[in-house]
N, C-alpha and C. Protein backbone atom coordinates (compact mmCIF):
# COMPACT_ATOMS: atom_id res chain seq x y z
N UNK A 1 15.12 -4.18 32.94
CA UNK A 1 15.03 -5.49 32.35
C UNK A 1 14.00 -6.31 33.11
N UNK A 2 13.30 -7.17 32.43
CA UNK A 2 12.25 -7.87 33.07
C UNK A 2 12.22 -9.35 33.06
N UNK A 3 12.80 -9.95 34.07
CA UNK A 3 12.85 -11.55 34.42
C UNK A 3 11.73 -11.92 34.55
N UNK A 4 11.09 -12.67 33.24
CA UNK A 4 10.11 -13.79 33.52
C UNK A 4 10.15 -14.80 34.78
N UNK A 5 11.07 -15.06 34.43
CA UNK A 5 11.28 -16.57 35.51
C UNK A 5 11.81 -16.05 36.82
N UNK A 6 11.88 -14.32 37.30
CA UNK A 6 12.26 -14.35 38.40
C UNK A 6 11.88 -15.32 39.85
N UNK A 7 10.50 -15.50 39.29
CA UNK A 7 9.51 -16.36 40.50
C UNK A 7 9.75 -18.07 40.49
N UNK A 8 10.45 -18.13 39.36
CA UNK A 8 10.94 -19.63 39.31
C UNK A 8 11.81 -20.29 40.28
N UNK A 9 11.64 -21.29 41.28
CA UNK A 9 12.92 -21.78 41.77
C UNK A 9 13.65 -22.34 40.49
N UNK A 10 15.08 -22.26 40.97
CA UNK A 10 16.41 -22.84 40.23
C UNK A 10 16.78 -23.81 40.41
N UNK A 11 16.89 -25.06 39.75
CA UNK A 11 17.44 -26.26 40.28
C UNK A 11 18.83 -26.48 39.13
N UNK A 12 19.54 -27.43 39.80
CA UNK A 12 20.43 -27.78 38.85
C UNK A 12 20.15 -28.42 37.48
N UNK A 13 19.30 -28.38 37.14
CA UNK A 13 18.92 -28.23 35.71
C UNK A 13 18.49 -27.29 34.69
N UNK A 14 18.59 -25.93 35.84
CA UNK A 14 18.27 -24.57 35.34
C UNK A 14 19.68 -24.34 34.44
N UNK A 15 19.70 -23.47 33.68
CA UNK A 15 20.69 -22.66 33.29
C UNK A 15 21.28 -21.74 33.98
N UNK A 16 22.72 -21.66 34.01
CA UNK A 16 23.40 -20.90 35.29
C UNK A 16 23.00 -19.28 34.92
N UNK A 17 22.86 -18.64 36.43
CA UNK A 17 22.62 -17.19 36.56
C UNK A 17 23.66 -16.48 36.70
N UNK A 18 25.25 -17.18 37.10
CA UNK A 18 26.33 -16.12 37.33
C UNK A 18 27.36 -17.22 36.94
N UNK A 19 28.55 -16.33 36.61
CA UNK A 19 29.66 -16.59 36.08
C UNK A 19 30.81 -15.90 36.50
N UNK A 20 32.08 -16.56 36.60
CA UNK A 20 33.52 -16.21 37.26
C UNK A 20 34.45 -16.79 36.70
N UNK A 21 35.53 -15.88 36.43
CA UNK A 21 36.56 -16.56 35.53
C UNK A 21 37.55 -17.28 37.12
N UNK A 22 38.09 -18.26 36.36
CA UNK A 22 38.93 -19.27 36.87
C UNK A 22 40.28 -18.88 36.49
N UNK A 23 41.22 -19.19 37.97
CA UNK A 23 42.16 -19.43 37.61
C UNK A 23 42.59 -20.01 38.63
N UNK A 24 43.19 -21.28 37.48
CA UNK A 24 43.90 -22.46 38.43
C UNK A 24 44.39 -22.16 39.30
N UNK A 25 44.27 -23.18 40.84
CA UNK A 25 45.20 -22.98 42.18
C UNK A 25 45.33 -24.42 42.43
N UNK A 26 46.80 -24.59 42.85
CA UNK A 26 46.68 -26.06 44.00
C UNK A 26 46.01 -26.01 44.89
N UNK A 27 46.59 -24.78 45.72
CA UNK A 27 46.23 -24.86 47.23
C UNK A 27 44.76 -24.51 47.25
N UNK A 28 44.08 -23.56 46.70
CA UNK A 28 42.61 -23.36 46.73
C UNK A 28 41.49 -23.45 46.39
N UNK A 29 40.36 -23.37 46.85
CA UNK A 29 39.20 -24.15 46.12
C UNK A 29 38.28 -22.12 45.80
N UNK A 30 37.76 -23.13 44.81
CA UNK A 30 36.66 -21.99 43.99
C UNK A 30 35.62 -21.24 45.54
N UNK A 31 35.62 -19.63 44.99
CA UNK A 31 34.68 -19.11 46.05
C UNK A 31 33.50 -19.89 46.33
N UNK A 32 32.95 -20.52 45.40
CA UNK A 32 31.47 -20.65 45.10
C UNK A 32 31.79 -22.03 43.77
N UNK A 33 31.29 -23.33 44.66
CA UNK A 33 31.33 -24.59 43.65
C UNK A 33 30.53 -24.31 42.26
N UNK A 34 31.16 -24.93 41.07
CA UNK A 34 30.67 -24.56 39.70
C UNK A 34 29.36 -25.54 39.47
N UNK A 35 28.33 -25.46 38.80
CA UNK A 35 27.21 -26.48 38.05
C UNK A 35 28.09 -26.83 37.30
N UNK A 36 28.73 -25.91 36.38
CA UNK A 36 29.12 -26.21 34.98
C UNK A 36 30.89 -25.25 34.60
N UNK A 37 31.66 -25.98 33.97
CA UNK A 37 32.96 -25.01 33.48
C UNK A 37 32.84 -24.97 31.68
N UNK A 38 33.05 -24.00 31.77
CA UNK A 38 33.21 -23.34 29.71
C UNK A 38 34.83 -23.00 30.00
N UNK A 39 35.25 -23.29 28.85
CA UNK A 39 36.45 -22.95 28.38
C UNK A 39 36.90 -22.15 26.83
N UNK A 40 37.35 -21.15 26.87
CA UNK A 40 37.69 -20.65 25.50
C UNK A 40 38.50 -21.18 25.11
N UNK A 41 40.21 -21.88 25.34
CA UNK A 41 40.68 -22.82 24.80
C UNK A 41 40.77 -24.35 25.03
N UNK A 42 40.04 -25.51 24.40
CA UNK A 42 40.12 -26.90 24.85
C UNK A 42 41.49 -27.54 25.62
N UNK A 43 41.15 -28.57 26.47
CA UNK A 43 42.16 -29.09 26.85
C UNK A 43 41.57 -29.86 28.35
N UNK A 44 42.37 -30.22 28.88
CA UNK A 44 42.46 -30.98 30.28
C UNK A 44 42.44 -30.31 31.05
N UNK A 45 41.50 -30.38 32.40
CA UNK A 45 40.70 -29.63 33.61
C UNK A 45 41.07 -30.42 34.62
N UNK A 46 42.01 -30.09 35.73
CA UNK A 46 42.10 -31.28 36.67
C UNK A 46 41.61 -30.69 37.77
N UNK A 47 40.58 -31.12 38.18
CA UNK A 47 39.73 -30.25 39.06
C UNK A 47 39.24 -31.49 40.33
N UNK A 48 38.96 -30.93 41.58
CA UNK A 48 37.80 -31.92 42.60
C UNK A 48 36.67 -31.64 42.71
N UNK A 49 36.13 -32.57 42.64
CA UNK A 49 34.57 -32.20 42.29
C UNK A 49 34.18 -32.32 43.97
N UNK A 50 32.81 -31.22 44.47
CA UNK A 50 31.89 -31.55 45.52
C UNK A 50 32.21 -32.71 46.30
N UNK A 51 31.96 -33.80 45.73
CA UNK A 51 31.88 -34.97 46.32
C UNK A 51 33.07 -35.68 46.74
N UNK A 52 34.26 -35.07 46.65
CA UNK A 52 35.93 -35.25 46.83
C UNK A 52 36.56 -36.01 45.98
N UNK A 53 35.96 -36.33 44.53
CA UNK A 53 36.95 -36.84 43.60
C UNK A 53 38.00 -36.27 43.06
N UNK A 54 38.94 -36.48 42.85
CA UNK A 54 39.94 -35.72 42.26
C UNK A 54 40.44 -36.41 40.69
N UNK A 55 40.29 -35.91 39.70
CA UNK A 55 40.36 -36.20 38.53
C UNK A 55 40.43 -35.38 37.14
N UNK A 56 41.18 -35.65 36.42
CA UNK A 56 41.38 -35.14 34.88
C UNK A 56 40.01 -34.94 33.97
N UNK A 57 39.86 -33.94 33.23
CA UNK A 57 38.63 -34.34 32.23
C UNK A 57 38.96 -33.79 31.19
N UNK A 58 38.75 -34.03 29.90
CA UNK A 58 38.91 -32.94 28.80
C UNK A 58 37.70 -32.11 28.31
N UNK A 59 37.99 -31.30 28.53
CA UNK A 59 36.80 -29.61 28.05
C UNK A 59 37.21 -29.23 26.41
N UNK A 60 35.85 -29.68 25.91
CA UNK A 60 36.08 -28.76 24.64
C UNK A 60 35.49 -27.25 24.56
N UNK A 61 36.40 -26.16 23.79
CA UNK A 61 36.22 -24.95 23.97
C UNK A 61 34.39 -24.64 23.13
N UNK A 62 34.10 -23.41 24.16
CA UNK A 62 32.86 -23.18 24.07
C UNK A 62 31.87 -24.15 24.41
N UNK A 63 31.98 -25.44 24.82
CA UNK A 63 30.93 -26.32 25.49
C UNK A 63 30.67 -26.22 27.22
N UNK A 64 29.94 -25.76 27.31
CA UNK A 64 29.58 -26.37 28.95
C UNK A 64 29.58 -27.99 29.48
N UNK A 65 30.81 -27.59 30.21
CA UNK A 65 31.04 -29.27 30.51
C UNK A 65 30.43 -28.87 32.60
N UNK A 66 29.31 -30.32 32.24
CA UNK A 66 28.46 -30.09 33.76
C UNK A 66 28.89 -30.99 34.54
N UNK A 67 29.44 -30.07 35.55
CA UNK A 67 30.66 -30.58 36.89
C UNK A 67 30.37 -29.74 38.04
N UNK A 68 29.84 -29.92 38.84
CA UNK A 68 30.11 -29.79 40.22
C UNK A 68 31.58 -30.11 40.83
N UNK A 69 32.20 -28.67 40.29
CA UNK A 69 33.75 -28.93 40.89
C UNK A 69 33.86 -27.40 42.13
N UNK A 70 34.82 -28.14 42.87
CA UNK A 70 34.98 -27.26 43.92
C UNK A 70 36.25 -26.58 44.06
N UNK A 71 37.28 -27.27 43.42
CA UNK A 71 38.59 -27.09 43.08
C UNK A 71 39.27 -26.52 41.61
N UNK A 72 40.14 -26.07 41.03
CA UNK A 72 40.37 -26.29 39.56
C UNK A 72 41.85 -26.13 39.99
N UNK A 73 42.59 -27.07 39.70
CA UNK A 73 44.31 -27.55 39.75
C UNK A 73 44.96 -26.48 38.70
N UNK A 74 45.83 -25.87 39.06
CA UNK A 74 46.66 -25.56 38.03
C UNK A 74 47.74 -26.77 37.51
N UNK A 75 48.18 -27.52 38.25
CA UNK A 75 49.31 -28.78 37.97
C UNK A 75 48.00 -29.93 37.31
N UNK A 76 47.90 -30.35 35.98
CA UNK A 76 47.52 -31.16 35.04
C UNK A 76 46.31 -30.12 34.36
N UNK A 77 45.80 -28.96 34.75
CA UNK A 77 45.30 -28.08 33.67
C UNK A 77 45.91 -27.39 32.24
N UNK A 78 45.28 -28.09 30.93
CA UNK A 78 45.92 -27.08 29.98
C UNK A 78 45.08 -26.36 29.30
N UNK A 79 43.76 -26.78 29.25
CA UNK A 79 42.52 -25.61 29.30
C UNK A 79 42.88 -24.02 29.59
N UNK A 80 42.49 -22.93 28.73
CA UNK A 80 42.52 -21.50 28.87
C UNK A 80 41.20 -20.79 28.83
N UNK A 81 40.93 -19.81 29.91
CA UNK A 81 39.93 -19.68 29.77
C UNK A 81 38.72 -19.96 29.85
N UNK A 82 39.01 -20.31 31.38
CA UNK A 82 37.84 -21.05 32.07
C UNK A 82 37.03 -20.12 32.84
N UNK A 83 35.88 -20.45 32.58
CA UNK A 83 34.73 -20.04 33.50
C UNK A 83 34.19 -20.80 34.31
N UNK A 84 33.86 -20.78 35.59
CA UNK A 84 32.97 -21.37 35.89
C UNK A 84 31.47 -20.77 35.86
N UNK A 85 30.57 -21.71 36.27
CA UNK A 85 28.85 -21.01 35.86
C UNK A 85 28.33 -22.01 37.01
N UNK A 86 27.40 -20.95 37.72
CA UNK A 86 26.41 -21.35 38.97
C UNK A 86 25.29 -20.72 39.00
């Protein structure tokens, strides 16, 4: 396969290169903070973002919702099927 843009730097306005499915934890934070979370079923994401907010959001399914989260809560998540993308 042949990457054009291998020689490109990536900034957070790039489109993400890797992806990991999620699954909610209290106690733990994501290997690797998300740019962005997709969800296959919509709903509420209670996640902490990078910057130490802690807060609710609603994700509609199949949209990339762009969050720098470091966390994803299982207690106030009803979202299924989360990815994160970095």
């Amino acid at each position: 396969m042949s990457d054009v843009f291998a020689r490109h730097r990536s900034g957070l306005e790039s489109p993400a290169a890797h992806l990991a499915a999620v699954t909610p934890d209290d106690a733990a934070d994501l290997a690797v903070a998300s740019r962005a979370l997709n969800v296959a079923g919509s709903g509420s994401v209670r996640l902490t973002t990078t910057g130490g907010s802690t807060g609710t959001v609603y994700v509609s399914a199949g949209a990339a919702f762009p969050v720098r989260a470091r966390r994803v809560w299982a207690t106030g998540t009803t979202a299924t099927g989360i990815v994160a993308m970095w």
